[in-house]
C-alpha atoms as a PDB file:
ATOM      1  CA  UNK A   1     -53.639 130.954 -16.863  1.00  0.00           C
ATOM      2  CA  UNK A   2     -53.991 128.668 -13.832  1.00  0.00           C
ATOM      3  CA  UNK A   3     -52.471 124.943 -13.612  1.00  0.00           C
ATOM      4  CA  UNK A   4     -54.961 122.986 -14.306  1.00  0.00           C
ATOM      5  CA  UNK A   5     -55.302 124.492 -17.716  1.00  0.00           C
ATOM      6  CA  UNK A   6     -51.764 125.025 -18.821  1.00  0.00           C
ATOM      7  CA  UNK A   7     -51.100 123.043 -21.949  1.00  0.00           C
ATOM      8  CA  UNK A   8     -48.238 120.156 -22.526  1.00  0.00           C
ATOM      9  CA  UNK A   9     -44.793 121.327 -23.637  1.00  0.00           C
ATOM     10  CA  UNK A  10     -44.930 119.636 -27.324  1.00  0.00           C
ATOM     11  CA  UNK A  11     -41.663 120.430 -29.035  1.00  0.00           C
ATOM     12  CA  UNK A  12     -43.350 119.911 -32.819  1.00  0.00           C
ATOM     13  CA  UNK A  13     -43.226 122.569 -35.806  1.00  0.00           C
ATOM     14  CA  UNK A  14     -47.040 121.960 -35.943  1.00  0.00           C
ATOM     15  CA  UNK A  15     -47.184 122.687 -32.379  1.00  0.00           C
ATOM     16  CA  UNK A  16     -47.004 126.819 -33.094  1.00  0.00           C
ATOM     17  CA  UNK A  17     -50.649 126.996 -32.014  1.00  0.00           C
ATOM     18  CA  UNK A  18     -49.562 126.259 -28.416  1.00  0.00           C
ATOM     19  CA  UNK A  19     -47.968 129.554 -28.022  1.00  0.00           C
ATOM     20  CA  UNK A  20     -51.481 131.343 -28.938  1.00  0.00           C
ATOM     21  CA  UNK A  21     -53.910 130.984 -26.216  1.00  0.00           C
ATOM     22  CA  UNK A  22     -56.428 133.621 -27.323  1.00  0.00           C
ATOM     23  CA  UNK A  23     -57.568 134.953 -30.395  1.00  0.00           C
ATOM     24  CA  UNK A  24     -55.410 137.567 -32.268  1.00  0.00           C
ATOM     25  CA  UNK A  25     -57.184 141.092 -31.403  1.00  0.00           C
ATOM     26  CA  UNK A  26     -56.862 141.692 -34.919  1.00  0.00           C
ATOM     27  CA  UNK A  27     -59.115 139.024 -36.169  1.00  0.00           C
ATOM     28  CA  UNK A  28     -61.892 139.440 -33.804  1.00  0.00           C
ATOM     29  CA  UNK A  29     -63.715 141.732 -36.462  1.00  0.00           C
ATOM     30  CA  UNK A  30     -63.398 139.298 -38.777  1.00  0.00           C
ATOM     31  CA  UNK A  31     -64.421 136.328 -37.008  1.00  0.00           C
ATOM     32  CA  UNK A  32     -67.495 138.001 -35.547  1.00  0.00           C
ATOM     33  CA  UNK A  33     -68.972 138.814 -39.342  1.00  0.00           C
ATOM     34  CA  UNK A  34     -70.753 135.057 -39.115  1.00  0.00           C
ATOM     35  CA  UNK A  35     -72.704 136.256 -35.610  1.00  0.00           C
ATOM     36  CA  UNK A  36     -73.978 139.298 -37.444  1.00  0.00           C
ATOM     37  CA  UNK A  37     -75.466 137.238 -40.288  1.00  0.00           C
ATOM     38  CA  UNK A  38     -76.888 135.098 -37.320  1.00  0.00           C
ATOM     39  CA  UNK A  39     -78.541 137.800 -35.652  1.00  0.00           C
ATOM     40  CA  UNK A  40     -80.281 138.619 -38.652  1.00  0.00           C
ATOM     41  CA  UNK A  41     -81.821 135.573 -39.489  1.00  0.00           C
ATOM     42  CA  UNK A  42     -79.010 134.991 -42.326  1.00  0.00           C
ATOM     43  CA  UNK A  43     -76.999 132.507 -40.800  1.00  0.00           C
ATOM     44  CA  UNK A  44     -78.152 129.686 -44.154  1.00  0.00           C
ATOM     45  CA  UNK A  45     -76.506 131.710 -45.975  1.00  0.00           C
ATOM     46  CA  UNK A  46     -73.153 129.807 -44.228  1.00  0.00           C
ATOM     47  CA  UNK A  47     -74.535 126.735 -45.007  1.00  0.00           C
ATOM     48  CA  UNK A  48     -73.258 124.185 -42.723  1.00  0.00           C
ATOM     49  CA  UNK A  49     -69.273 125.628 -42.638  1.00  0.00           C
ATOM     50  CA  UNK A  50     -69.806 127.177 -39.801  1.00  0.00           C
ATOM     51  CA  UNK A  51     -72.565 126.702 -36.520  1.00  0.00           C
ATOM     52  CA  UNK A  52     -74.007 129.113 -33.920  1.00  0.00           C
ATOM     53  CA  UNK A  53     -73.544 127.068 -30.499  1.00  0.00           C
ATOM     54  CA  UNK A  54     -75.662 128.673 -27.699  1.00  0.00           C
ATOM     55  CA  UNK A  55     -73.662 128.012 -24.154  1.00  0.00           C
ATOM     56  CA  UNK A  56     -74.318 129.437 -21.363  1.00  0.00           C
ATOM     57  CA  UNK A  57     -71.353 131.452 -19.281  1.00  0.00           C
ATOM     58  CA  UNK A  58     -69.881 129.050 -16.503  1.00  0.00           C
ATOM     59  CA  UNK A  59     -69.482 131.984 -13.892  1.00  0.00           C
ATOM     60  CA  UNK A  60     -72.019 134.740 -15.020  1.00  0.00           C
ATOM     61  CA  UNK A  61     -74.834 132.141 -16.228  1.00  0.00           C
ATOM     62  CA  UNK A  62     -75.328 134.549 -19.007  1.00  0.00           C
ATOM     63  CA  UNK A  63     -76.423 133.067 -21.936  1.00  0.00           C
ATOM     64  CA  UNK A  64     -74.164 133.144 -25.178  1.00  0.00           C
ATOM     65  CA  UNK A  65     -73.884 132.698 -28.775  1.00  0.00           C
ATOM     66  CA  UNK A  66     -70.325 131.569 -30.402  1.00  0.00           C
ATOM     67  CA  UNK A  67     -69.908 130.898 -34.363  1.00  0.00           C
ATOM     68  CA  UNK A  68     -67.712 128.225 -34.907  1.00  0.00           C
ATOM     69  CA  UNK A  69     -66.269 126.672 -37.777  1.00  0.00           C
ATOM     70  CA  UNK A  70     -67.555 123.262 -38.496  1.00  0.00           C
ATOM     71  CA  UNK A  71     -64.466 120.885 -39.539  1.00  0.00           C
ATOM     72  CA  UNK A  72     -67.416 118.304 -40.276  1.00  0.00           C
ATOM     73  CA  UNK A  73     -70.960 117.751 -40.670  1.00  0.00           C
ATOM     74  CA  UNK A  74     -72.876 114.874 -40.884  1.00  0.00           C
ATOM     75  CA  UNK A  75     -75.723 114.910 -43.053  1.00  0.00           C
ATOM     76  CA  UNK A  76     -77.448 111.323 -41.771  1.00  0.00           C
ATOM     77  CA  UNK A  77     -76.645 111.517 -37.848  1.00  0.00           C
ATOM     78  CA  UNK A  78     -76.636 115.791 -37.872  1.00  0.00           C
ATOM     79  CA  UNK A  79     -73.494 115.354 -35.973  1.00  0.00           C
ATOM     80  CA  UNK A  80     -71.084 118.680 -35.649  1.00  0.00           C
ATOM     81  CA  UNK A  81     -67.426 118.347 -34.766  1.00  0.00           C
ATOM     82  CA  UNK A  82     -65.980 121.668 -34.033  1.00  0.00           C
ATOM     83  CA  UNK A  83     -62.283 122.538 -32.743  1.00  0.00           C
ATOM     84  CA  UNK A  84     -61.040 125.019 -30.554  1.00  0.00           C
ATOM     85  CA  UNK A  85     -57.688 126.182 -31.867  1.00  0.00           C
ATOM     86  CA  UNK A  86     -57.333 128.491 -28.854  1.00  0.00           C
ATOM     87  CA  UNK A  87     -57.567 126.076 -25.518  1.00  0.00           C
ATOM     88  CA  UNK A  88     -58.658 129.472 -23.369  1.00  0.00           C
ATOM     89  CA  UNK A  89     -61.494 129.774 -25.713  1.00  0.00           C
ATOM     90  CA  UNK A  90     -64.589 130.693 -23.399  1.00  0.00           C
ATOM     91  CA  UNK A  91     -67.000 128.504 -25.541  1.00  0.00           C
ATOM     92  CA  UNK A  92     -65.170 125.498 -24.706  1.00  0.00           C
ATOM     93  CA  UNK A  93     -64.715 126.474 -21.091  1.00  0.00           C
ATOM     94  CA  UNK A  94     -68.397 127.368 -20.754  1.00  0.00           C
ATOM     95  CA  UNK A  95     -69.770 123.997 -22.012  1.00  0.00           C
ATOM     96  CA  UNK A  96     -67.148 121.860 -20.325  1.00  0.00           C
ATOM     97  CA  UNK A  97     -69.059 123.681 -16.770  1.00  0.00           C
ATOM     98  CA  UNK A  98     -72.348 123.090 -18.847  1.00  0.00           C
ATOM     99  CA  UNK A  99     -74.028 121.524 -21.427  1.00  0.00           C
ATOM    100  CA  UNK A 100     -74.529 123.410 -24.689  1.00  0.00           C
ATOM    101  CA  UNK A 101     -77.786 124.669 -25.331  1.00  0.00           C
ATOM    102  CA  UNK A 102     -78.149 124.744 -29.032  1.00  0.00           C
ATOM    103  CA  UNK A 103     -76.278 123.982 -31.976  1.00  0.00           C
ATOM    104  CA  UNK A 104     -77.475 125.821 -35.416  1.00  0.00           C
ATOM    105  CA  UNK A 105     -75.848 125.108 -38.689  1.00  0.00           C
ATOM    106  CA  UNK A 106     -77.802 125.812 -42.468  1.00  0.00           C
ATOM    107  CA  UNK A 107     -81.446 124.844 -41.418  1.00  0.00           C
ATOM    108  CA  UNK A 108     -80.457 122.529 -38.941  1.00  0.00           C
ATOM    109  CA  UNK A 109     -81.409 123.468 -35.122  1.00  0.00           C
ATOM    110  CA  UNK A 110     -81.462 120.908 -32.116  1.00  0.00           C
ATOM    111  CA  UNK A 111     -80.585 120.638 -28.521  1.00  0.00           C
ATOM    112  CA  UNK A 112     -77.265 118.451 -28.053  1.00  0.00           C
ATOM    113  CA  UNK A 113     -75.806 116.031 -26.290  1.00  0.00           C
ATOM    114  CA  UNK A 114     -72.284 116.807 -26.671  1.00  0.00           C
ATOM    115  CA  UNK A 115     -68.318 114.707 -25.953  1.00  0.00           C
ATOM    116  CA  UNK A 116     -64.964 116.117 -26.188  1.00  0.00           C
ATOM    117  CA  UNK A 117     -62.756 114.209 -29.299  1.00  0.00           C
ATOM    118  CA  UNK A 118     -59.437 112.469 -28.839  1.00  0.00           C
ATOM    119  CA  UNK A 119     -56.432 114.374 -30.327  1.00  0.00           C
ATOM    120  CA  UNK A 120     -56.064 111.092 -32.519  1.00  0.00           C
ATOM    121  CA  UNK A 121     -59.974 111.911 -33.208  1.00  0.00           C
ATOM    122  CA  UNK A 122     -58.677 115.799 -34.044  1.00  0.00           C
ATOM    123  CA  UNK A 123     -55.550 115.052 -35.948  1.00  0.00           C
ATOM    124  CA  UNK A 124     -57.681 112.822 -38.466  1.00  0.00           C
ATOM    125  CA  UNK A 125     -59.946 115.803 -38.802  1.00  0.00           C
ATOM    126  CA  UNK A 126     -57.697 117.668 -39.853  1.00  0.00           C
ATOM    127  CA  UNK A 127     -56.221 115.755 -42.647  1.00  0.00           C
ATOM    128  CA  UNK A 128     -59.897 114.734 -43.566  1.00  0.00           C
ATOM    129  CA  UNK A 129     -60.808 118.270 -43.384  1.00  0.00           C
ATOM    130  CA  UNK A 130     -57.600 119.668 -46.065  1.00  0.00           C
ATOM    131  CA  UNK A 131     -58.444 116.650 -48.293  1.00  0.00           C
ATOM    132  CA  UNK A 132     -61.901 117.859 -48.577  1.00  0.00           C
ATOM    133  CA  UNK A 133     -61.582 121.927 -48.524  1.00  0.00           C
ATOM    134  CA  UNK A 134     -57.998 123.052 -49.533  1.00  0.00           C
ATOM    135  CA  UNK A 135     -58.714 126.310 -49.977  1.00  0.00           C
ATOM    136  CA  UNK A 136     -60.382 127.195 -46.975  1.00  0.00           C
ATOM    137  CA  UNK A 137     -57.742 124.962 -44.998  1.00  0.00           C
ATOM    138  CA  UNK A 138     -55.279 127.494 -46.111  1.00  0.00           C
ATOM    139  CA  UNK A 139     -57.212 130.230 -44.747  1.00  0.00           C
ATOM    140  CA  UNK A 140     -58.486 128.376 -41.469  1.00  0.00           C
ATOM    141  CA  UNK A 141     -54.226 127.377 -40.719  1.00  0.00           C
ATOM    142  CA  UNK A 142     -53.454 130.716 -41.223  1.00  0.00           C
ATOM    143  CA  UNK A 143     -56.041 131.080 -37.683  1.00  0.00           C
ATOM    144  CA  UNK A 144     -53.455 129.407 -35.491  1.00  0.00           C
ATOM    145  CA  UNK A 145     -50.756 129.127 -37.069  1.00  0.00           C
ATOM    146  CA  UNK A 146     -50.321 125.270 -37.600  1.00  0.00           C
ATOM    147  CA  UNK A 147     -48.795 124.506 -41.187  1.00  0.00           C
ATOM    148  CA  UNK A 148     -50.974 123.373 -43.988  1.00  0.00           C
ATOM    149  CA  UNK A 149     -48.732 120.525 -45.171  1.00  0.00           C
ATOM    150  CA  UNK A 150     -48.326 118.882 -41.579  1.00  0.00           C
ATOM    151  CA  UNK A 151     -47.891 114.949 -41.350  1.00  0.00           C
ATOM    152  CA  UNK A 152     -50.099 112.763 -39.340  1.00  0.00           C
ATOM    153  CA  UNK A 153     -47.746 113.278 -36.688  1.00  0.00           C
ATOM    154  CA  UNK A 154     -47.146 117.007 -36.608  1.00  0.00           C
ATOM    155  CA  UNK A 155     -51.093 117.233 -36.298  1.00  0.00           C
ATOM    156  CA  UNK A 156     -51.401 114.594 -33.883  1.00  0.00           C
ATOM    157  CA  UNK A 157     -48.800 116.667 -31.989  1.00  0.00           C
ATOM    158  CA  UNK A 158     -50.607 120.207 -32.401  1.00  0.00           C
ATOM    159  CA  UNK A 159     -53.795 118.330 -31.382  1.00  0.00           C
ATOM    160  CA  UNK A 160     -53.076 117.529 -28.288  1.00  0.00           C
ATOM    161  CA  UNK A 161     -53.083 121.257 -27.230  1.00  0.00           C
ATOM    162  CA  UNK A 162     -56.462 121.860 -29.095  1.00  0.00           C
ATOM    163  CA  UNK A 163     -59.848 120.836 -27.682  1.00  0.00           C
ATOM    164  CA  UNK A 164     -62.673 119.024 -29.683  1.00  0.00           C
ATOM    165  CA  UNK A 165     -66.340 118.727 -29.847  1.00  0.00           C
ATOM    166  CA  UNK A 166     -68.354 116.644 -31.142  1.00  0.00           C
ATOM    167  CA  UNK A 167     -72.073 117.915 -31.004  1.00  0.00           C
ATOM    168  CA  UNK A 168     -75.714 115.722 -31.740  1.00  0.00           C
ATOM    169  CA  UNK A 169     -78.974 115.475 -31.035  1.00  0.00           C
ATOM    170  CA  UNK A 170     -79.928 114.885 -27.156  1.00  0.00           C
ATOM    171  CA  UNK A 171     -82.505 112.552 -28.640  1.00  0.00           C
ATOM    172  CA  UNK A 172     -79.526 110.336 -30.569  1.00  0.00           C
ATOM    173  CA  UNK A 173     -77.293 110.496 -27.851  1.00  0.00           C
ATOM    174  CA  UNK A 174     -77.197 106.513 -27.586  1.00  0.00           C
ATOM    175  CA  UNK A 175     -76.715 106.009 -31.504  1.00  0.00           C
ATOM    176  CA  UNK A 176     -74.193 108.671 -31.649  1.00  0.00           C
ATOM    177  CA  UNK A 177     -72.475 106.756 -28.958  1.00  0.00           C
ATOM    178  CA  UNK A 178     -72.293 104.115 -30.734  1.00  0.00           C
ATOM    179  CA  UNK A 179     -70.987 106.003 -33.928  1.00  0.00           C
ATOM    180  CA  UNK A 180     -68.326 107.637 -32.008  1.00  0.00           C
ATOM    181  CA  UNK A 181     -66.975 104.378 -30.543  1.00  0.00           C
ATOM    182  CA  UNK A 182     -66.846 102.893 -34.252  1.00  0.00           C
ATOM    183  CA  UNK A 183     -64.997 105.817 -35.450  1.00  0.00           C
ATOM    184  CA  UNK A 184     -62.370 105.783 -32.947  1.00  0.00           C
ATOM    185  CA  UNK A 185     -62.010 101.970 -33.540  1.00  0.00           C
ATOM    186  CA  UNK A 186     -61.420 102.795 -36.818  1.00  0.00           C
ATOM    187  CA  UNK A 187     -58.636 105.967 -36.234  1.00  0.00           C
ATOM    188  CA  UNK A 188     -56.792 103.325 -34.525  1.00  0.00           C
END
């Protein structure tokens, strides 16, 4: 990994996740399943849990297709906010060169605009998101290792070596400006 995308030394028990940069071979079977269902026209069947992002490779220009899981959805602005919890993760890479192409999630489809979230943004998430779905948090921690039961701090701490997206409609890009500046006045 070169310098510029080393991650902070964070000395936290949350902070486990650091240590994994990549995926674990192991789970790459598993965690491809959702892009079959996509590729065959199935991909409602996820509802809006998870989200095909179309990015296009930073150094190839090839064009790709990523299922992510969707931490949250919203149903009034179609906003997506996805996290990375490996920082070498080529999705994230690709669209910080580029814009994303396409976001898909249940029968939503739309060209966004897309900004990377705070780790106070991510941290919240996460609490927000265990609150809401404990049983697939359990399943989702087990991913990259960070502990179900964290504190605000322990997440805020693990958060600052994950990367964030928040994804919406090109053509809402000034509204969902507006949203996203409300909502971090508010994590404060």
């Amino acid at each position: 990994m070169s310098p510029q995308h080393s991650l902070p030394n964070v000395s936290s028990p949350a902070a486990s996740a650091s240590d994994k940069q990549r995926a674990p071979a192991f789970m790459i079977p598993f965690m491809k399943m959702p892009l079959v269902l996509y590729r065959l026209g199935l991909g409602r069947m996820l509802g809006k849990r998870f989200m095909l992002l179309t990015h296009q490779g930073r150094r190839s220009g090839k064009v790709y297709r990523t299922v992510l899981a969707v931490l949250r959805f919203d149903e009034k602005t179609r906003e997506v906010l996805a996290v990375s919890p490996w920082s070498a993760s080529n999705w994230y890479r690709n669209i910080q060169a580029a814009p994303a192409l396409e976001v898909e999630t249940g029968a939503v489809r739309y060209a966004p605009a897309q900004r990377d979230l705070t780790p106070e943004e991510i941290a919240a998430l996460f609490i927000e998101f265990r609150k809401e779905y404990p049983i697939f948090s359990r399943m989702i921690a087990r991913i990259p290792g960070w502990k179900i039961d964290s504190t605000y701090d322990e997440f805020l701490a693990l958060a600052r070596t994950l990367r964030g997206v928040s994804f919406y409609p090109a053509s809402s890009a000034e509204s969902a400006s507006t949203l996203s500046a409300q909502r971090r006045t508010s994590a404060q």
